[in-house]
PDB file of N, CA and C in Angstrom:
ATOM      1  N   UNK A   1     -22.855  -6.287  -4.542  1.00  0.00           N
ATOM      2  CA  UNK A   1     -22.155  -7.552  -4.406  1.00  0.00           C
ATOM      3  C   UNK A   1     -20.831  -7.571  -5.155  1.00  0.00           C
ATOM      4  N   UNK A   2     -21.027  -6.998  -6.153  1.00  0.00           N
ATOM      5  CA  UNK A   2     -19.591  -7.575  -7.298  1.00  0.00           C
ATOM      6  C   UNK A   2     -18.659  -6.309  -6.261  1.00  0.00           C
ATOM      7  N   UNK A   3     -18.425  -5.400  -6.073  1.00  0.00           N
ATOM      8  CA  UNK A   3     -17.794  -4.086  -5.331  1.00  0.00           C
ATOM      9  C   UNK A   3     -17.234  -5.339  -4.017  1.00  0.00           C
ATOM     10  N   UNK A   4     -18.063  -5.861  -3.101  1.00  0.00           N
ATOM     11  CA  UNK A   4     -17.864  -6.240  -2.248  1.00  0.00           C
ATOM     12  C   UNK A   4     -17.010  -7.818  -2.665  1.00  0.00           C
ATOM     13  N   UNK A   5     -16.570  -8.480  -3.850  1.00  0.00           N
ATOM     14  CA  UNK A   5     -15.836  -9.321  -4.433  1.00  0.00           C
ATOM     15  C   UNK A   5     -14.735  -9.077  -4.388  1.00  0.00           C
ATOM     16  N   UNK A   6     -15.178  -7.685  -4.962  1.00  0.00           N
ATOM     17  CA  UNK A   6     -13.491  -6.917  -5.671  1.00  0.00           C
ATOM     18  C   UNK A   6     -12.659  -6.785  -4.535  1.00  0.00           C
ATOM     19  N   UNK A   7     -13.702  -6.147  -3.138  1.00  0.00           N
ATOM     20  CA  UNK A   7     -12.867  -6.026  -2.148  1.00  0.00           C
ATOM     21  C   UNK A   7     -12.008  -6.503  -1.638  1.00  0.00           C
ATOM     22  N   UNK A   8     -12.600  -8.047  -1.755  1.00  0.00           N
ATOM     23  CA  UNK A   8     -12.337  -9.226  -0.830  1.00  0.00           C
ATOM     24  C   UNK A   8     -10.977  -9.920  -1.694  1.00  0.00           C
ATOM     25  N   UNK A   9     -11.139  -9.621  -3.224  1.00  0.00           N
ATOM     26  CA  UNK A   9      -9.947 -10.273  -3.655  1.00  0.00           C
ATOM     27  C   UNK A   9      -8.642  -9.640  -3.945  1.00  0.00           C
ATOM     28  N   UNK A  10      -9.233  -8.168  -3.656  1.00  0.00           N
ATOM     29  CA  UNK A  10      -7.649  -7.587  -2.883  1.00  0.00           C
ATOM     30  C   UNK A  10      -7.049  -7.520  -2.082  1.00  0.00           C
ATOM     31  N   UNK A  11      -7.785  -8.245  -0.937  1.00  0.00           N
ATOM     32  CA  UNK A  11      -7.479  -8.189   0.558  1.00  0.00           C
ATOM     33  C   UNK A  11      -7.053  -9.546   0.674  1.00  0.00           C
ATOM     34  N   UNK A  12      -6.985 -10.761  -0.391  1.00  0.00           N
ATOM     35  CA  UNK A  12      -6.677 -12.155  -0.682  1.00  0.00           C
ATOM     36  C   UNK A  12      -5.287 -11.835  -1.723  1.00  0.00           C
ATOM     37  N   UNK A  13      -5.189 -11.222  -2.450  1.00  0.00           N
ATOM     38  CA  UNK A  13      -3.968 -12.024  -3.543  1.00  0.00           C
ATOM     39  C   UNK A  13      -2.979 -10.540  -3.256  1.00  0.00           C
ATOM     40  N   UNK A  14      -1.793 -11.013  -2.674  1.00  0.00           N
ATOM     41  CA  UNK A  14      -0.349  -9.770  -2.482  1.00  0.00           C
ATOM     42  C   UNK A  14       0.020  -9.742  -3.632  1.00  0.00           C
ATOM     43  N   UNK A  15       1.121  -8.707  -3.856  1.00  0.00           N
ATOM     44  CA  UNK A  15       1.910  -8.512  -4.850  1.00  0.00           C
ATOM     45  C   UNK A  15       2.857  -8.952  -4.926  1.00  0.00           C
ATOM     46  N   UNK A  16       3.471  -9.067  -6.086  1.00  0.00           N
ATOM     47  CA  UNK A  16       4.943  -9.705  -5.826  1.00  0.00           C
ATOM     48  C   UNK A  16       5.683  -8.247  -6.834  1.00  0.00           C
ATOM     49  N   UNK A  17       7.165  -8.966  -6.088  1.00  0.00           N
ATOM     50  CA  UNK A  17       7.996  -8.421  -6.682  1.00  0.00           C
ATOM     51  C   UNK A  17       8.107  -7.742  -7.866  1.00  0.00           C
ATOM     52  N   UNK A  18       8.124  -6.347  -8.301  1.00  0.00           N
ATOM     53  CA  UNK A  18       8.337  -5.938  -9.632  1.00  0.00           C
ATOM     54  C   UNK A  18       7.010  -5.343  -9.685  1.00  0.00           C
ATOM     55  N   UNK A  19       5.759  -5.683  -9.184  1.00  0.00           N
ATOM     56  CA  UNK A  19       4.186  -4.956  -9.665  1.00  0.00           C
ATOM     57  C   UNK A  19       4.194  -3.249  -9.646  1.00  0.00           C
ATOM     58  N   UNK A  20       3.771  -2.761 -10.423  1.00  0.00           N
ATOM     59  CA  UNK A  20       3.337  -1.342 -10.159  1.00  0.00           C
ATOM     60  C   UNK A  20       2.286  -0.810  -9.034  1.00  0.00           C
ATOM     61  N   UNK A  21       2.355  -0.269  -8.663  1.00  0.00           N
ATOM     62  CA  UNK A  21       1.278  -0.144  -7.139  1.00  0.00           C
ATOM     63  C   UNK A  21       1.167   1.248  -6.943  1.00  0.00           C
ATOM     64  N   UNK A  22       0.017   1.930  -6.569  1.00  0.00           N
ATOM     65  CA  UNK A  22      -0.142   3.434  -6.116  1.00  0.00           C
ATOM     66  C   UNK A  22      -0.667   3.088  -4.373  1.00  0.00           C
ATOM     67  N   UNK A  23      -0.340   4.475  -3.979  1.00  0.00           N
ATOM     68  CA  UNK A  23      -0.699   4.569  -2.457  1.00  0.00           C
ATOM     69  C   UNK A  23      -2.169   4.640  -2.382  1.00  0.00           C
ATOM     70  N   UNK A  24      -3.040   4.580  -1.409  1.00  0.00           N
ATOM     71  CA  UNK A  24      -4.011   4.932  -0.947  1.00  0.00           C
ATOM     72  C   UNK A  24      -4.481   5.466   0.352  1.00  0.00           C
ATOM     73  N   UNK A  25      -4.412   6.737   0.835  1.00  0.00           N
ATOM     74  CA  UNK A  25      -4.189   6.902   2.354  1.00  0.00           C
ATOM     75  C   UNK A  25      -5.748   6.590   2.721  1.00  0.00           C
ATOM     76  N   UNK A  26      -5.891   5.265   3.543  1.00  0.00           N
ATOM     77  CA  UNK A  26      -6.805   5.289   3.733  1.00  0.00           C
ATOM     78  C   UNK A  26      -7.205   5.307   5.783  1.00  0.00           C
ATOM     79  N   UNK A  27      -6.625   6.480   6.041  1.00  0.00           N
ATOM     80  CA  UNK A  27      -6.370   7.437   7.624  1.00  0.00           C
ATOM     81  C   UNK A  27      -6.809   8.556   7.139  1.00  0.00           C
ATOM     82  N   UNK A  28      -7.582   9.203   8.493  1.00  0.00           N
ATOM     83  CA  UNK A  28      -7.706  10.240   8.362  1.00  0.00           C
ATOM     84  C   UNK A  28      -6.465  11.193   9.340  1.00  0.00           C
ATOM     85  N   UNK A  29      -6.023  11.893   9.504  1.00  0.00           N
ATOM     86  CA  UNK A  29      -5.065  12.701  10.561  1.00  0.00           C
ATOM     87  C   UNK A  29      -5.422  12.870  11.468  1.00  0.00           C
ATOM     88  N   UNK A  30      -6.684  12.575  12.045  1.00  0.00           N
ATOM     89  CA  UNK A  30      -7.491  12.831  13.466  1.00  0.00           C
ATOM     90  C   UNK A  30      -7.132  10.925  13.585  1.00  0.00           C
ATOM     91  N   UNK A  31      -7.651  10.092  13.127  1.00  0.00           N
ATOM     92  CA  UNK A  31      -7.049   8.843  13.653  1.00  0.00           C
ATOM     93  C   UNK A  31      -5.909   8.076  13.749  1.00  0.00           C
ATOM     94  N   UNK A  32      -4.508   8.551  12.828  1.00  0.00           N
ATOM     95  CA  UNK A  32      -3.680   7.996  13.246  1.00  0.00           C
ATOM     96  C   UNK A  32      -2.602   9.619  12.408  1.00  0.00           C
ATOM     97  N   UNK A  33      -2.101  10.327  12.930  1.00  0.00           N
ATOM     98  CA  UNK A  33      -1.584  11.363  12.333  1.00  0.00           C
ATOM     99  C   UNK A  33      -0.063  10.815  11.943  1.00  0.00           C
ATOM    100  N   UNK A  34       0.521  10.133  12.522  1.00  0.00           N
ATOM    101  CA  UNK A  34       1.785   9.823  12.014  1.00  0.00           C
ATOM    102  C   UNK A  34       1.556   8.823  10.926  1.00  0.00           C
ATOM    103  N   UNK A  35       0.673   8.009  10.905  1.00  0.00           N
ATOM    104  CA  UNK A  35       0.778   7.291   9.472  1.00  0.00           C
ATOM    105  C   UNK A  35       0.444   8.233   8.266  1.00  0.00           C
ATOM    106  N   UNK A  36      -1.387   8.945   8.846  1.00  0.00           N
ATOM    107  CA  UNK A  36      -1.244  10.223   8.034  1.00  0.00           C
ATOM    108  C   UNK A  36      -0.184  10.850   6.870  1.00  0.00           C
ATOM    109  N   UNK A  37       0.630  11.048   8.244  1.00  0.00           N
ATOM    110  CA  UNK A  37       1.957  12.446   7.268  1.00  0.00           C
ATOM    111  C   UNK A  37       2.645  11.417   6.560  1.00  0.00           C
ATOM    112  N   UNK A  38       2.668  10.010   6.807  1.00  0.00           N
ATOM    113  CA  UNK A  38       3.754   9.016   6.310  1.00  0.00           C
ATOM    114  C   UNK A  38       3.326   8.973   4.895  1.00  0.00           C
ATOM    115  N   UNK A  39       2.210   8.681   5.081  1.00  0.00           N
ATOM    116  CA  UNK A  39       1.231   8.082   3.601  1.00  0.00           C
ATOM    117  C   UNK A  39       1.233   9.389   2.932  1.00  0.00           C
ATOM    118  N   UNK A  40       0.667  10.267   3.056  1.00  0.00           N
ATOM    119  CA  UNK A  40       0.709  11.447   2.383  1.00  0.00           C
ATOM    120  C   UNK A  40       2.100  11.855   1.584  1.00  0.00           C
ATOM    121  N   UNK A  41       3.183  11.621   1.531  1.00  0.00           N
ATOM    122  CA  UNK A  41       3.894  12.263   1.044  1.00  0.00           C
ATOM    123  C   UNK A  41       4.221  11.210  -0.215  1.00  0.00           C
ATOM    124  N   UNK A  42       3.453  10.051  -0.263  1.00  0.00           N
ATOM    125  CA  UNK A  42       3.367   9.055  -1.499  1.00  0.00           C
ATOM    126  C   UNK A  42       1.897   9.049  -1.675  1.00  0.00           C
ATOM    127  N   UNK A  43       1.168  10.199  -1.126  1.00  0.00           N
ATOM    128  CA  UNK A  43      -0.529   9.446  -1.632  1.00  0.00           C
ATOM    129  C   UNK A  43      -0.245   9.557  -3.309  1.00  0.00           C
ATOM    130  N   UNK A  44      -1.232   8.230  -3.815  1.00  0.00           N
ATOM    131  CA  UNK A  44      -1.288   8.565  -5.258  1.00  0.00           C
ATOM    132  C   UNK A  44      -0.297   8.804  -6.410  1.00  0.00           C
ATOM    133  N   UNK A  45       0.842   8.410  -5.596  1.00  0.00           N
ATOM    134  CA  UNK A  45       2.272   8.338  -6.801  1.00  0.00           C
ATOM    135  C   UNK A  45       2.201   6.636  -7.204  1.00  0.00           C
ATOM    136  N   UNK A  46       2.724   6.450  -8.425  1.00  0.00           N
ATOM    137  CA  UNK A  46       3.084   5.028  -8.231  1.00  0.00           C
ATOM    138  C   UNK A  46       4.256   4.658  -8.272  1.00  0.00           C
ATOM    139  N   UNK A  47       4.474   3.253  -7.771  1.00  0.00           N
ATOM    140  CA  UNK A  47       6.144   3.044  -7.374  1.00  0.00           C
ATOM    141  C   UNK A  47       6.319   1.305  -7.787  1.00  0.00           C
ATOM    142  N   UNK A  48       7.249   0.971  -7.416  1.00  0.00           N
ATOM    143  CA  UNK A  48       7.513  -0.047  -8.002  1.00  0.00           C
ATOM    144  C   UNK A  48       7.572  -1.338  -6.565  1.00  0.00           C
ATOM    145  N   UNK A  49       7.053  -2.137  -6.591  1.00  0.00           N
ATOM    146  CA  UNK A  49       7.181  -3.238  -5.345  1.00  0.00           C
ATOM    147  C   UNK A  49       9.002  -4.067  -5.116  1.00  0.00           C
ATOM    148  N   UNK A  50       9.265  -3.769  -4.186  1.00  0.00           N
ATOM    149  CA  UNK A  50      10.733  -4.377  -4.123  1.00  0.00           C
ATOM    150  C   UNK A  50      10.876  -5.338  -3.215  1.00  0.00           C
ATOM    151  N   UNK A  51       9.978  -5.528  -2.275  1.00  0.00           N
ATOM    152  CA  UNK A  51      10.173  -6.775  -1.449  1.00  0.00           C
ATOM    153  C   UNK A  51       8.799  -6.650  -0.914  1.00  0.00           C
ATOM    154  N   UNK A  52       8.725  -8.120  -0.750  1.00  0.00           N
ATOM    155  CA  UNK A  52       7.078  -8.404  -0.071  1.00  0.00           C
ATOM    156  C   UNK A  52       7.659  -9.390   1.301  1.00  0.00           C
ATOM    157  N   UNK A  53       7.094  -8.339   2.402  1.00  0.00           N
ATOM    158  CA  UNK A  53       7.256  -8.720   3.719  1.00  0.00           C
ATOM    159  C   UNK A  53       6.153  -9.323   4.482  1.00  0.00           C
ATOM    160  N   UNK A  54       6.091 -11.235   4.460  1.00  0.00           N
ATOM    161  CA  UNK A  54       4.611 -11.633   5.012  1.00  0.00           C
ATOM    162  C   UNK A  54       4.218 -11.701   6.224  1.00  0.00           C
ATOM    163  N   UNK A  55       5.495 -11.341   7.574  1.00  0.00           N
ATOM    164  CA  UNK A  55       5.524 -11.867   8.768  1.00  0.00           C
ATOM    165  C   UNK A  55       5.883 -10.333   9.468  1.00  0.00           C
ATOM    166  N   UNK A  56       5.296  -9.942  10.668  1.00  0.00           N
ATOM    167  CA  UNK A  56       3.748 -10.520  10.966  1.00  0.00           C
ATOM    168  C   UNK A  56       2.593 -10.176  10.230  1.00  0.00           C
ATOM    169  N   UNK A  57       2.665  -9.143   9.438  1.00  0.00           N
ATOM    170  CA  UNK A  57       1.518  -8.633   8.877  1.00  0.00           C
ATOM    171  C   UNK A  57       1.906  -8.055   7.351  1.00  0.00           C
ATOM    172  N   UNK A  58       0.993  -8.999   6.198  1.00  0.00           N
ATOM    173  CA  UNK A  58       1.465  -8.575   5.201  1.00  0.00           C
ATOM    174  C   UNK A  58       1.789  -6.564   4.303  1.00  0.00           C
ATOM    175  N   UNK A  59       2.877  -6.205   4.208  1.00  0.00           N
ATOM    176  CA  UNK A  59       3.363  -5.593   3.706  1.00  0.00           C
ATOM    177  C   UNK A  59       4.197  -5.129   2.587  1.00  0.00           C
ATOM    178  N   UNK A  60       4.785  -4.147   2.399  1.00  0.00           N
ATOM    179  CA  UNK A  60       5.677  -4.037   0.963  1.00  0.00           C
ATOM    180  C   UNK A  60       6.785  -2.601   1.153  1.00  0.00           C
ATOM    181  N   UNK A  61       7.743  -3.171   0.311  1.00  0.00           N
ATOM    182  CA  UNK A  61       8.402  -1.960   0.589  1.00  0.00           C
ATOM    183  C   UNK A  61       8.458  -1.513  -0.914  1.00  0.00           C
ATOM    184  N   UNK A  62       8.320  -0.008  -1.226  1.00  0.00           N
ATOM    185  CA  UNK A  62       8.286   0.621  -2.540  1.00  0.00           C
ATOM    186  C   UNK A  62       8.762   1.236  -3.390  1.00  0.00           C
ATOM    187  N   UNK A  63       8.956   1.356  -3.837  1.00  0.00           N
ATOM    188  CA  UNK A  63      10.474   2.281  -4.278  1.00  0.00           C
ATOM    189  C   UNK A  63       9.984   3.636  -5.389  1.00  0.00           C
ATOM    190  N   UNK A  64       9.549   4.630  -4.949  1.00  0.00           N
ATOM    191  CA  UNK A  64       9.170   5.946  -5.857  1.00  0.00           C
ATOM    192  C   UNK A  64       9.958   6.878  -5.939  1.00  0.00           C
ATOM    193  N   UNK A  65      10.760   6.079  -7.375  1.00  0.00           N
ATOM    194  CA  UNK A  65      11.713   7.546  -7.804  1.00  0.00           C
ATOM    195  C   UNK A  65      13.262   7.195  -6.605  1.00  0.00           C
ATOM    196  N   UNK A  66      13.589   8.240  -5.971  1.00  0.00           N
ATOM    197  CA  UNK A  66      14.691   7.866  -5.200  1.00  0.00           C
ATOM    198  C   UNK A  66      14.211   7.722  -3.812  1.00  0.00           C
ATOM    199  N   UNK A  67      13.155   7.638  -3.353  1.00  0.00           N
ATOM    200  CA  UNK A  67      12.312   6.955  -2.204  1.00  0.00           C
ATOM    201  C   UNK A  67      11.746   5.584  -2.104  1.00  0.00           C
ATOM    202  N   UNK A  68      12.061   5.344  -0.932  1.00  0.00           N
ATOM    203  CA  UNK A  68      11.102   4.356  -0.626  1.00  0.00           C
ATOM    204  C   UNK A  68      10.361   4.284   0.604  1.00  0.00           C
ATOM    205  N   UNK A  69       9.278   3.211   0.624  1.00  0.00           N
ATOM    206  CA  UNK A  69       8.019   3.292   1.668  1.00  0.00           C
ATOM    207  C   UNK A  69       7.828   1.696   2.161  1.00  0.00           C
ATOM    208  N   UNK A  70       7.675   1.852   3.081  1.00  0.00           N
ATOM    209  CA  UNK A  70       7.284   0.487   3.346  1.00  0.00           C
ATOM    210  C   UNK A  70       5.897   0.723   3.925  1.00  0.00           C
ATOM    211  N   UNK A  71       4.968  -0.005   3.151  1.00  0.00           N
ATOM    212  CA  UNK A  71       3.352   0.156   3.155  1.00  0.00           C
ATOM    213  C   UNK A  71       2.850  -1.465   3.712  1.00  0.00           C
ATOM    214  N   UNK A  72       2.116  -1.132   4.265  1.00  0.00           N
ATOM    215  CA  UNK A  72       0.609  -2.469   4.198  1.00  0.00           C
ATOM    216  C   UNK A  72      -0.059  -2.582   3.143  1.00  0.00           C
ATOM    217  N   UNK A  73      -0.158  -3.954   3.007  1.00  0.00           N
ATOM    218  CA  UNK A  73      -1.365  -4.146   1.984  1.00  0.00           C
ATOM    219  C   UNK A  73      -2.366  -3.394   1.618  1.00  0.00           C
ATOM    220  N   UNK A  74      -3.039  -2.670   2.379  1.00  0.00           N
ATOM    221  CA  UNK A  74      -4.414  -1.871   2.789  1.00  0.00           C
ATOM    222  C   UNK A  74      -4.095  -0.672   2.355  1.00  0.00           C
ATOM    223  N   UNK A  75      -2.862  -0.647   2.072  1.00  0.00           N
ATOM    224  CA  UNK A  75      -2.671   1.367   1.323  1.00  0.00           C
ATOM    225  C   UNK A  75      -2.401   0.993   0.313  1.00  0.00           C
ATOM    226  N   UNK A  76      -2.486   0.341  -0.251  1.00  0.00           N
ATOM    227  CA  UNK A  76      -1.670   0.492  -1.720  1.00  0.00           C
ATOM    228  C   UNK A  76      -2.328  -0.353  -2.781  1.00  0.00           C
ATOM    229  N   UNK A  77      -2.821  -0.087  -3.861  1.00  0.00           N
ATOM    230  CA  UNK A  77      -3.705  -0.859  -5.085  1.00  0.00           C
ATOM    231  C   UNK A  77      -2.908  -0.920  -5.912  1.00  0.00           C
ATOM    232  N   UNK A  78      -3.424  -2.018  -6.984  1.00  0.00           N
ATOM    233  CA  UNK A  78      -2.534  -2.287  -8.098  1.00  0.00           C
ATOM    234  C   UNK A  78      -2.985  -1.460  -9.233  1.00  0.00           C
TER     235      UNK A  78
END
């Protein structure tokens, strides 16, 4: 139960501006291979949140080092 809380209240409260955040590739390359290679080249770095995009589907864009990513909610933990 408490696992299945935690879930739910990350999938409820975005980040804002400025949060620290790591990737999470959570694709495998047999189901979506271009997000795959996308996510992979930030799995597990952390980066800094620079804009939170709510429309249509909440997202973020990231900034690691002299890169950036623009992620979904669903890849990326605080």
């Amino acid at each position: 139960m408490i696992i299945s809380d935690l879930e739910n209240k990350h999938e409820m409260i975005p980040y804002e501006v400025g949060d620290s955040v790591r990737v999470q590739q959570m694709c495998t390359e047999e189901e979506d291979s271009e997000s795959f290679y996308y996510i992979q080249a930030f799995d597990k770095k952390k980066g800094e949140v620079l804009e939170v995009i709510d429309h249509p589907r909440l997202q973020y864009r990231v900034r690691f080092g002299q890169a950036e990513a623009v992620l979904y909610h669903e890849e990326i933990i605080g």
